[in-house]
Protein backbone atom coordinates (compact mmCIF):
# COMPACT_ATOMS: atom_id res chain seq x y z
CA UNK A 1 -10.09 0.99 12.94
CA UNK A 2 -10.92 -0.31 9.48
CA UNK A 3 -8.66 1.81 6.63
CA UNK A 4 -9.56 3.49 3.53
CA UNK A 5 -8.13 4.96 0.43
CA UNK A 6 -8.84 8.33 -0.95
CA UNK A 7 -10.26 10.48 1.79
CA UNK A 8 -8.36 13.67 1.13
CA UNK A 9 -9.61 15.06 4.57
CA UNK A 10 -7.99 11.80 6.38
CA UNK A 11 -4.50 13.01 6.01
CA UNK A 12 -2.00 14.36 8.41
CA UNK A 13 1.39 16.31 7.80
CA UNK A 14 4.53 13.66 8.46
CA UNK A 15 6.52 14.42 10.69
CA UNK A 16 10.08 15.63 9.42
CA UNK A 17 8.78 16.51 6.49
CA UNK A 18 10.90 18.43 4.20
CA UNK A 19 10.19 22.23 3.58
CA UNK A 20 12.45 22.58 1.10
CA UNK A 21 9.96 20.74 -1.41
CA UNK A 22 8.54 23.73 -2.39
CA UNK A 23 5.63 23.82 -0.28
CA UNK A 24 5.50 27.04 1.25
CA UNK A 25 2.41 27.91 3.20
CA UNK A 26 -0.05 30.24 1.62
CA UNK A 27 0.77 33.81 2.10
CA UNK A 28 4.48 32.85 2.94
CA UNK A 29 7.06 33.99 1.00
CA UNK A 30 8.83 31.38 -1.26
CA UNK A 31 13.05 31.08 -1.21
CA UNK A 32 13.97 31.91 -4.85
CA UNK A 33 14.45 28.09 -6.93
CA UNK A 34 17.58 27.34 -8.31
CA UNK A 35 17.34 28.38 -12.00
CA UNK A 36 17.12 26.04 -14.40
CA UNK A 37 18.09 26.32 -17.98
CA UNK A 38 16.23 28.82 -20.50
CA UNK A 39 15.30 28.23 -23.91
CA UNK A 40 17.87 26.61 -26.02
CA UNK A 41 20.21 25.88 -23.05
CA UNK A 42 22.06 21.78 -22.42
CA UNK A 43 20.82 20.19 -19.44
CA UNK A 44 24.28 18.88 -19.34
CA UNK A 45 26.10 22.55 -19.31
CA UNK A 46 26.62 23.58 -15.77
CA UNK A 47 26.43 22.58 -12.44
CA UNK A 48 23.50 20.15 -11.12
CA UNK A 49 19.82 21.57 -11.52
CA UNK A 50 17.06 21.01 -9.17
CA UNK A 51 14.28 21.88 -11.57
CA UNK A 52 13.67 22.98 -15.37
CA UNK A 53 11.14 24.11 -17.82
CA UNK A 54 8.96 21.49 -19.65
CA UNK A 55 10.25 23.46 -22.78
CA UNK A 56 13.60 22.70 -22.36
CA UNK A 57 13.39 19.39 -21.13
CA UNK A 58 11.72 18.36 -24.69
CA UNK A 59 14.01 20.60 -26.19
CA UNK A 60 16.51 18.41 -24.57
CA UNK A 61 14.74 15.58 -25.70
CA UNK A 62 13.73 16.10 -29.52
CA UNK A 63 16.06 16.14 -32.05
CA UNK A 64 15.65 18.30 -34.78
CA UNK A 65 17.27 19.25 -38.41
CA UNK A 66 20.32 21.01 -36.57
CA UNK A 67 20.08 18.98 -33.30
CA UNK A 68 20.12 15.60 -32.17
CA UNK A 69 20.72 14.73 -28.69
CA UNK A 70 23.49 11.93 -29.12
CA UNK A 71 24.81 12.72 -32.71
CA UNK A 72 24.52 9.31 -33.84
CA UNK A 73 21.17 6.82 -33.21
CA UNK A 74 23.51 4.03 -32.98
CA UNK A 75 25.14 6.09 -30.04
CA UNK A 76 21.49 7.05 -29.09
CA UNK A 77 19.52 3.80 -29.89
CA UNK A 78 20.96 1.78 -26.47
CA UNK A 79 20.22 4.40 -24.18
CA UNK A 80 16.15 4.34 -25.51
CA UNK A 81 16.35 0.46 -25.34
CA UNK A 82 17.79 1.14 -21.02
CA UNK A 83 14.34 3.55 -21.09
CA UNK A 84 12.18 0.97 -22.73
CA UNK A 85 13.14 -2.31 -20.62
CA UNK A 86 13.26 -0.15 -17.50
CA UNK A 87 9.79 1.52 -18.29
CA UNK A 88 8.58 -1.87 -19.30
CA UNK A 89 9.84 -3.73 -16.13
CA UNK A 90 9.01 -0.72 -13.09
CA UNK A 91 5.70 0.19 -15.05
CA UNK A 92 4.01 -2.66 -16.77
CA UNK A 93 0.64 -1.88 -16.20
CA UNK A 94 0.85 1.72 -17.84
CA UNK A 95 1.47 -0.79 -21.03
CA UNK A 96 -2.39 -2.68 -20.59
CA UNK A 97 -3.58 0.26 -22.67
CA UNK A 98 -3.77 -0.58 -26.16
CA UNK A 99 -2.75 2.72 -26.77
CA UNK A 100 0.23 2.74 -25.06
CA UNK A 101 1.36 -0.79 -26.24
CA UNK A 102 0.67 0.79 -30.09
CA UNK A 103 3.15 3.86 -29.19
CA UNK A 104 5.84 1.55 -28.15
CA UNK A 105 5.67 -0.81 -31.24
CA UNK A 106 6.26 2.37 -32.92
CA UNK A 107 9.31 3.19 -31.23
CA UNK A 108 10.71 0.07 -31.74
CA UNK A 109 9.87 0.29 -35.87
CA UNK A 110 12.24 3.19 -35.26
CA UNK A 111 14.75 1.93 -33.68
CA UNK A 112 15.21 -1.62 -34.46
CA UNK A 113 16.36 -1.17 -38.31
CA UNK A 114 19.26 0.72 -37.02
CA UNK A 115 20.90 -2.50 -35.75
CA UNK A 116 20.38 -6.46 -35.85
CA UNK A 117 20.66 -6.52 -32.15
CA UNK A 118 17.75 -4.20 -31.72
CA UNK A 119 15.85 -6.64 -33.09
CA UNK A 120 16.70 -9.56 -30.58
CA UNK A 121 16.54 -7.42 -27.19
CA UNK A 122 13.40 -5.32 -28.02
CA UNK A 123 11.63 -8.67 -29.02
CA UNK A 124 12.71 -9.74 -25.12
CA UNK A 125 11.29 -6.54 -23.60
CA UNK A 126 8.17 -6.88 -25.70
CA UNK A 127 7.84 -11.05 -24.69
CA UNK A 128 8.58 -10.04 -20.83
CA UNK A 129 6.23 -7.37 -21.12
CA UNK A 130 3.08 -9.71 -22.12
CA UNK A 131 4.45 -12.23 -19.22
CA UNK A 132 4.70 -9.77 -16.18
CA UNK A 133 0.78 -8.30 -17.50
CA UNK A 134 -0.08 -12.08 -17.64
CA UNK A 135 1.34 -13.05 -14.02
CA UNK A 136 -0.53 -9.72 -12.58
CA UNK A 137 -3.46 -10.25 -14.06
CA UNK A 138 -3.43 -14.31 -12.44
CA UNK A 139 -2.54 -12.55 -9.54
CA UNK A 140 -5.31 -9.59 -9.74
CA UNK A 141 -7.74 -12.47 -10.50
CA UNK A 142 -6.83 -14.72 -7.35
CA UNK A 143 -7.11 -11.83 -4.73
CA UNK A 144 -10.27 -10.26 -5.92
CA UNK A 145 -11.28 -14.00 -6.21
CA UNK A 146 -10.66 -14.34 -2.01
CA UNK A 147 -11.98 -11.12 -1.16
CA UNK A 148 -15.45 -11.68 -3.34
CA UNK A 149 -15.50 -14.72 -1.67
CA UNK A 150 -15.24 -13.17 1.87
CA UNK A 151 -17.48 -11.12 0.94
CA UNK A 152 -20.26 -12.96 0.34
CA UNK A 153 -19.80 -14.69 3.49
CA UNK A 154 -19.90 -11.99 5.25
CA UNK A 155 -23.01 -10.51 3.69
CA UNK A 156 -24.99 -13.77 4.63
CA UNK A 157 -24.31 -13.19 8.48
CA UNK A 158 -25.55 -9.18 7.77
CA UNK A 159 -29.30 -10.92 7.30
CA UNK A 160 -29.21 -12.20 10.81
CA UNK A 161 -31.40 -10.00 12.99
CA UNK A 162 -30.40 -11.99 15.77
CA UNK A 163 -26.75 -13.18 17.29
CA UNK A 164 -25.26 -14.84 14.84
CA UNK A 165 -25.25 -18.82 14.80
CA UNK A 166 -22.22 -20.09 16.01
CA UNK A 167 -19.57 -20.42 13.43
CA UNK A 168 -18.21 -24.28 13.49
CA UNK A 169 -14.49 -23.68 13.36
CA UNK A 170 -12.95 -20.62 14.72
CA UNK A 171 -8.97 -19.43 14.72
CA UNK A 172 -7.33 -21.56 18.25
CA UNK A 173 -9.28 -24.72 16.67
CA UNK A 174 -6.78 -24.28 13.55
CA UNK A 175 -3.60 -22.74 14.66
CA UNK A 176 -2.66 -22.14 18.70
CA UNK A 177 0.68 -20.48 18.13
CA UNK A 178 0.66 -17.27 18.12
CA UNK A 179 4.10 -17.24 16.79
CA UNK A 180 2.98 -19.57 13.55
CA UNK A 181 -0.08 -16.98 13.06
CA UNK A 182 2.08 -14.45 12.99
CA UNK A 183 4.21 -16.02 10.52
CA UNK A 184 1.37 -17.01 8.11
CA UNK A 185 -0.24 -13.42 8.65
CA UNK A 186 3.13 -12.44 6.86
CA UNK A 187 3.14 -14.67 4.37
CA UNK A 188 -0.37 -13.41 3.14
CA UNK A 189 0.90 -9.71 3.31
CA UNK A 190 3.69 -10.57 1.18
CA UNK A 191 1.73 -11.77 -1.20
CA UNK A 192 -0.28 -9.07 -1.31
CA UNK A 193 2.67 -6.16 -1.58
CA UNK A 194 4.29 -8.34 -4.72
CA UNK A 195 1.20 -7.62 -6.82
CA UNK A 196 1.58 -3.72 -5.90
CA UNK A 197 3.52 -1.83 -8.29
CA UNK A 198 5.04 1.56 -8.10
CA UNK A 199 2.59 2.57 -10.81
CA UNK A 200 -0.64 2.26 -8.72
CA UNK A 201 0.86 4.34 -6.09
CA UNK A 202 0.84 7.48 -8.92
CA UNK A 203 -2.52 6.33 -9.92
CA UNK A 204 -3.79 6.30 -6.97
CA UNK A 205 -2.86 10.62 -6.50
CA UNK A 206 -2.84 11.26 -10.00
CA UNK A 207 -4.02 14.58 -11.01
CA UNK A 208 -4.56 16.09 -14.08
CA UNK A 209 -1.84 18.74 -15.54
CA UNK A 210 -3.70 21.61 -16.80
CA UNK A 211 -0.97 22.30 -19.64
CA UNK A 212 -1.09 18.64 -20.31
CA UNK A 213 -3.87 18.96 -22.77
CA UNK A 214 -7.38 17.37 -22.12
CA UNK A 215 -7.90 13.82 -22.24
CA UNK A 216 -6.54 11.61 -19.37
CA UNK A 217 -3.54 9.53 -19.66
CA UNK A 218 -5.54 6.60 -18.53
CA UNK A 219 -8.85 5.67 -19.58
CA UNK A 220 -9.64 2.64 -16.93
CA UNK A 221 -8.48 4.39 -13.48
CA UNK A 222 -9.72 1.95 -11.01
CA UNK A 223 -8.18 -1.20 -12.81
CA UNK A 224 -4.70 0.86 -12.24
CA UNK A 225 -5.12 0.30 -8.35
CA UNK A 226 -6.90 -2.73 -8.27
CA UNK A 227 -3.83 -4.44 -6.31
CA UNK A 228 -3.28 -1.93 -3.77
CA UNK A 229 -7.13 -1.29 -3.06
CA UNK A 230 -7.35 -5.48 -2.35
CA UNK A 231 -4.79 -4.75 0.26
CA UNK A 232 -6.95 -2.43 2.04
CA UNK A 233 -9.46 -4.67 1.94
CA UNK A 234 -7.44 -6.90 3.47
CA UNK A 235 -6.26 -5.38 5.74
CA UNK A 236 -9.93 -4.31 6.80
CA UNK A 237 -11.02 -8.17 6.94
CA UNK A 238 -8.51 -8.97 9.14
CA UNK A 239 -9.97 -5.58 11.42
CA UNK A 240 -13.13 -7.73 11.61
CA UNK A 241 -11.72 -11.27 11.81
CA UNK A 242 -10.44 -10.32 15.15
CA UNK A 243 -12.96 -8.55 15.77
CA UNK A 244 -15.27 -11.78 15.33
CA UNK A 245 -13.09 -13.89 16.86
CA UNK A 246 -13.41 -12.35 20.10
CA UNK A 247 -16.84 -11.49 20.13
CA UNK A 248 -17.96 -15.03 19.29
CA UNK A 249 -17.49 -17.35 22.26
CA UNK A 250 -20.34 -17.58 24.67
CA UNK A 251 -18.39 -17.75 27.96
CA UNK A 252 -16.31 -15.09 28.89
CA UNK A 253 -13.03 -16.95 30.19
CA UNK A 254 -13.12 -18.25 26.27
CA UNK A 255 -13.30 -14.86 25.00
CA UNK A 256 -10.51 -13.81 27.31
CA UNK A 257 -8.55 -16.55 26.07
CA UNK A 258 -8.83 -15.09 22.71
CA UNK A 259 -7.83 -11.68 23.48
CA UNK A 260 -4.67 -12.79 25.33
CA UNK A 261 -3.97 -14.66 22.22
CA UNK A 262 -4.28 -12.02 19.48
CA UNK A 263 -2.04 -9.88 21.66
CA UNK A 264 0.53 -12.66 21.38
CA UNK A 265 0.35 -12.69 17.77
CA UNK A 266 0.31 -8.98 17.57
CA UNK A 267 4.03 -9.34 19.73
CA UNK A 268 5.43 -11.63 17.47
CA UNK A 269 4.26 -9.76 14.22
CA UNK A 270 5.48 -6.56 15.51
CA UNK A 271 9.09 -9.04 16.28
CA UNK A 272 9.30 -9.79 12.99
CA UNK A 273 9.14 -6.39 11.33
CA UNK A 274 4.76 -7.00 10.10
CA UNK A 275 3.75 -3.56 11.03
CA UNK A 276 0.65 -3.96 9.04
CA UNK A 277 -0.72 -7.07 10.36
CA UNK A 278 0.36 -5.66 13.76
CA UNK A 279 -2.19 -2.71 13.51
CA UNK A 280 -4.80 -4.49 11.93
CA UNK A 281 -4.54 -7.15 14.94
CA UNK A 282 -4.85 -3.72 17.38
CA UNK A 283 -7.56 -1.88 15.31
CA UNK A 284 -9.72 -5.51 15.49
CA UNK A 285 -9.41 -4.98 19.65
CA UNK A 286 -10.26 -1.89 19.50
CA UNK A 287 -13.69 -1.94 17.68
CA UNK A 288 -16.35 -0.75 19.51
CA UNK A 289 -18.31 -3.94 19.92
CA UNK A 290 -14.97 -5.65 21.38
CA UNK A 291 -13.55 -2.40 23.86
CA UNK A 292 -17.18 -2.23 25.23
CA UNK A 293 -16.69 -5.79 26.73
CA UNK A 294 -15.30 -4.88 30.03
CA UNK A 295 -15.66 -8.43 32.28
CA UNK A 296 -14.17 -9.80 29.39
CA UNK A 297 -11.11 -7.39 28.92
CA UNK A 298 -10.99 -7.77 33.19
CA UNK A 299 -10.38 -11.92 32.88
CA UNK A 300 -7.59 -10.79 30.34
CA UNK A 301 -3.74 -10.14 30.82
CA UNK A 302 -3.59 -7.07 29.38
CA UNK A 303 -0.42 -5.68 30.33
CA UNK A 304 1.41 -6.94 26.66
CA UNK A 305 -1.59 -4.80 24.67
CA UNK A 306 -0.55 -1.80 26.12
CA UNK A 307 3.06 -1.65 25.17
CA UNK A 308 1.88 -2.40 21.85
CA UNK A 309 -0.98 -0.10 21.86
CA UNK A 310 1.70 2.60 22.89
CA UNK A 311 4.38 2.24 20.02
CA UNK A 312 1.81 2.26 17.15
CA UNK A 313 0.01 5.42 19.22
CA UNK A 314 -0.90 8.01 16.59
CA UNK A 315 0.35 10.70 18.92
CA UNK A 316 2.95 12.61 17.16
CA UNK A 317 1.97 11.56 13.45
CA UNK A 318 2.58 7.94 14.68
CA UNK A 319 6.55 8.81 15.91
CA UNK A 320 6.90 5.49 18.22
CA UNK A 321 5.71 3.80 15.09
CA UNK A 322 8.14 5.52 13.23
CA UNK A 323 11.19 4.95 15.08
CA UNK A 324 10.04 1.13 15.55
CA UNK A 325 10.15 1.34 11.45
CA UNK A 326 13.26 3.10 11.23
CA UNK A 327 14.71 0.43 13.15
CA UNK A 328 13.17 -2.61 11.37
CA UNK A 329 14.48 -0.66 7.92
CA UNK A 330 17.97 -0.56 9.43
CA UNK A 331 18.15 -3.89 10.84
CA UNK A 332 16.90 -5.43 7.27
CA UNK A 333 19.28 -3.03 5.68
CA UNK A 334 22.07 -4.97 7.50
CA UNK A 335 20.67 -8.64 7.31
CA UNK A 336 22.00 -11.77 6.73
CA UNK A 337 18.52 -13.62 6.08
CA UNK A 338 15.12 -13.13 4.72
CA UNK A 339 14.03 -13.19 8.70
CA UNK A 340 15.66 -10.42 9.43
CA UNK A 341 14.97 -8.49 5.94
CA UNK A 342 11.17 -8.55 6.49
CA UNK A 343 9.86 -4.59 6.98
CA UNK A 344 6.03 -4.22 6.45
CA UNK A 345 4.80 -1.24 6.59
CA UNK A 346 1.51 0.57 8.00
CA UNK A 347 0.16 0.52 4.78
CA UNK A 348 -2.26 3.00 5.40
CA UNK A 349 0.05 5.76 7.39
CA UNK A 350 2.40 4.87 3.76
CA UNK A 351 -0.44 6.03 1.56
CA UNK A 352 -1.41 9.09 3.54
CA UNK A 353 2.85 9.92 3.98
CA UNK A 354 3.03 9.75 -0.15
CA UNK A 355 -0.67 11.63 -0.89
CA UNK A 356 0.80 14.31 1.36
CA UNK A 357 3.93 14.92 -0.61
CA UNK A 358 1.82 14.92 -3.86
CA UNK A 359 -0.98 17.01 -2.31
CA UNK A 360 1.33 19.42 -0.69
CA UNK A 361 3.79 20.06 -2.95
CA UNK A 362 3.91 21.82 -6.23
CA UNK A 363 4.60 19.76 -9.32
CA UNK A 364 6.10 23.33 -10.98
CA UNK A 365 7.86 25.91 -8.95
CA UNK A 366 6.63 29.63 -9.49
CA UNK A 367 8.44 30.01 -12.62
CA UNK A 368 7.05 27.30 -13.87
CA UNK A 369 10.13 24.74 -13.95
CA UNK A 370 9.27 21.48 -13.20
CA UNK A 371 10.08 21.02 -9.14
CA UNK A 372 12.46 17.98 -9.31
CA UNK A 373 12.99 17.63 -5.65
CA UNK A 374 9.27 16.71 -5.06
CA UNK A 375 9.73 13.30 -7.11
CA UNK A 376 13.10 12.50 -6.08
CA UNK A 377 11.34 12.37 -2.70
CA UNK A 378 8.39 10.50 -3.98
CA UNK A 379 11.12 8.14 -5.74
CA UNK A 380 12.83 7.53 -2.73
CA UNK A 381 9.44 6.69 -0.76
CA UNK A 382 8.10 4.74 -3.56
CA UNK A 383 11.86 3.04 -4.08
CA UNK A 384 12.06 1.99 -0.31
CA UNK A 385 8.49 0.68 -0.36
CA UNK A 386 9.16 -1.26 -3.89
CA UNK A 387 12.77 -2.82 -1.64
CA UNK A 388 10.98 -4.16 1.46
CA UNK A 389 8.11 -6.24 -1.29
CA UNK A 390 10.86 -7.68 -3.02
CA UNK A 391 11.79 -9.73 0.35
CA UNK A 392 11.35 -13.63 0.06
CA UNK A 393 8.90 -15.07 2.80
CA UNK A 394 11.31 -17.07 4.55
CA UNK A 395 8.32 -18.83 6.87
CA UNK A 396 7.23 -22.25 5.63
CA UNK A 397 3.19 -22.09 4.57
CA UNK A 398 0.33 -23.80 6.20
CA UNK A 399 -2.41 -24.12 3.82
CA UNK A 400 -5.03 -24.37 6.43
CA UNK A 401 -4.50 -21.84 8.40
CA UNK A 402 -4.00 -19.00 4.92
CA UNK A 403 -7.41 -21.06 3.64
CA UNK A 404 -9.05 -19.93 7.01
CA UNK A 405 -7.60 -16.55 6.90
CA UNK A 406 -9.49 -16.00 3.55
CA UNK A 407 -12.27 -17.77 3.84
CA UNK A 408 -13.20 -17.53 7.51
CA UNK A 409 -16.48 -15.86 8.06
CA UNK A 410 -16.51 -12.61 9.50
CA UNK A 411 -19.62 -10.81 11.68
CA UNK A 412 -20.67 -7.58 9.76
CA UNK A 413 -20.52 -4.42 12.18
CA UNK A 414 -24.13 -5.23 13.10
CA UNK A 415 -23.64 -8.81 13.60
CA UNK A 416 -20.67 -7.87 16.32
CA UNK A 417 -22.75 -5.52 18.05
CA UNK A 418 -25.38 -7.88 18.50
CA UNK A 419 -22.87 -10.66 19.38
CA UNK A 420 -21.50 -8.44 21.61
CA UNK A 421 -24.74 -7.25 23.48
CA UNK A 422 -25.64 -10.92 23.59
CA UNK A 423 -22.05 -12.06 25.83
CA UNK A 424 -22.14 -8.45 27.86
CA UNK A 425 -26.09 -6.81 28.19
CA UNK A 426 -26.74 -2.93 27.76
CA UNK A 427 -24.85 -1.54 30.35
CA UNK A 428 -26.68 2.37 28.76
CA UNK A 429 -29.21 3.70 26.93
CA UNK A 430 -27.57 4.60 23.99
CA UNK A 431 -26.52 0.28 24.22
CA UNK A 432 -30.27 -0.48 24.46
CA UNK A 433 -31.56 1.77 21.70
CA UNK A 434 -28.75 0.37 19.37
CA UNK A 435 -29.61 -3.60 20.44
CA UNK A 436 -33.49 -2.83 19.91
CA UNK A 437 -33.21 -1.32 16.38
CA UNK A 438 -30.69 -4.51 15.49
CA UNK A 439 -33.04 -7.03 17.23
């Protein structure tokens, strides 16, 4: 089915996820934390920490008549220009805040007198800074641009109160491979995961500290997902362009034809490691107005859809899915090509995996130390997501076939149901009810 973001209740517990992430369940009894530092104490003193107070961390941090943390700021000064380009580079968007953008301009009034060179590299950060906000923003512009577009299409075929007229063009007039669809499916979910950055993934659970003081860190919360909300829409259109595909062919050896062909292309994305095209392709066949089409679905080889169907089961929190990833992961871990690099994820499962960990485990232990474990493991989620986007599409792109992709019209839920009832009649009550009202 058709994905979402941001329905707390939606959310199941991964499985193998760790307990030792400080998420005890209520009433259990919590193994003791590791204790960090007190008051006054060096981070670097001692053996490894797995957590620490806020206190001492800016302690740590601050320097202070009798304390500064590297002596010197010419010793100091490189290490806050690592923290600014990496900041600047993994997190650009947290800088489209005026705010933030005046905060580090006063940094670098700090820091660059202390040394000519200052000067010169801080002046890159700030110039690649203003050119990755510039290329997102393009980017931002172009997808919302599709999906409005889309959109609108879409909306036009809601006013129908009968079937739909025929749409002119449909997908086997513009591309009959499925292995070329499936290559050009990948291509547009590429594009799509280069635009998400790690940053919208902590907007996207952010919740509010209460010793963080009051106002918000962000004022303009929705523009901080924008990317990764156009990929669930996305992901959703493609739900319904397979969906419509199916349902609108009058004769049902055409339709047939169709649903053999999507469950090629659903083989070959699943071959290449395009996990989320793969259930999109599955969740379109499995729409209500499509599954209901049984003399269709009989003039079908169906054999292929079932394998499929079975390793992206949600049985067991998704586990053939999640060995199938394990193994794409592993094989692009060990690649000699882009081909063979390509891992896209179930974008959807992803999000509800990472709001889990955030939900479900503590940002402070007990004693209120900061739990570090919890976003090493969100790191390492995050980090393993942010390695699989980086991957060059290595399939050559057919601009007809992405064009139709975006711009294809798509039946609204109503419009399938009535182009549904129109190729297969009422076969119950419930059917009949449902065509009256939409006739």
């Amino acid at each position: 089915m058709p994905q979402t973001v941001c329905s707390g209740t939606m959310f199941t517990t991964p499985s193998g996820f760790s307990p030792h992430l400080a998420c005890a369940e209520p009433g259990e009894e919590e193994e003791a934390p590791q204790e960090g530092p007190g008051p006054g104490a060096c981070l670097a003193d001692g053996p490894p920490i797995t957590s620490a107070s806020l206190d001492t961390l800016i302690q740590n941090l601050v320097p202070t008549a009798d304390y500064y943390p590297e002596a010197k700021v010419r010793k100091f000064g490189p290490k806050i220009l690592q923290l600014l380009t990496e900041w600047t580079e993994t997190f650009p968007t947290d800088f489209r805040d005026e705010k933030m953008v005046g905060h580090l301009k006063d940094i670098i009034h700090r820091i660059a007198p202390c040394d000519e060179a200052y000067w010169k590299t801080l002046n890159q950060v700030l110039q690649k800074l203003s050119q990755r906000l510039a290329l997102m923003s393009q980017g931002e512009e172009s997808i919302v641009k599709v999906s409005l577009n889309a959109s609108s299409i879409s909306d036009k075929l809601v006013a129908f109160k009968t079937k739909p007229p025929p749409i002119q063009k449909d997908m086997l007039s513009i591309c009959n491979d499925p292995y070329t669809l499936a290559q050009q499916l990948t291509h547009v979910e590429l594009e799509h995961l280069r635009h998400i950055g790690p940053e919208e993934f902590v907007q996207a659970f952010v919740q509010k500290d209460p010793l963080d003081g009051t106002q918000p860190c962000f004022s303009d919360q929705k523009k901080k997902t924008s990317n990764l909300e156009a990929y669930v829409r996305w992901f959703n259109r493609l739900c319904y362009l397979v969906a419509t595909e199916i349902c609108m062919p009058a004769k049902k050896k055409q339709r047939a034809q169709v649903i053999e062909f999507f469950i090629d292309v659903a083989r070959e994305c699943f071959n290449i490691g395009n996990f989320n095209s793969l259930m999109a392709i599955i969740s379109g066949m499995n729409m209500s107005p499509v599954s209901r089409l049984k003399k269709t679905w009989g003039k079908a080889k169906t054999a292929k859809f079932f394998i499929l169907e079975h390793q992206m089961d949600p049985t067991g929190n998704f586990y053939n899915y999640r060995t199938a990833l394990r193994g794409a992961a592993h094989r692009s871990q060990t690649a000699n090509s882009n081909r063979e690099r390509i891992v896209i994820p179930f974008f959807s499962l992803l999000i509800k995996d990472i709001y889990f960990l955030n939900e479900g485990c503590a940002n402070r232990l007990p004693n209120g130390h900061v739990n570090f474990e919890k976003f090493v493991e969100l790191a390492r989620q995050v980090g393993e997501f942010m390695t699989w986007k980086q991957v060059e599409c290595p399939f050559e792109e057919d601009r007809a076939i992405l064009h139709y992709l975006h711009t294809a019209p798509i039946f609204s839920e109503d419009g399938l149901y009535l182009a549904s009832y129109e190729s297969e009649s009422p076969e119950n009550q419930v059917e009949k009810d449902r065509w009256k009202a939409l006739r």
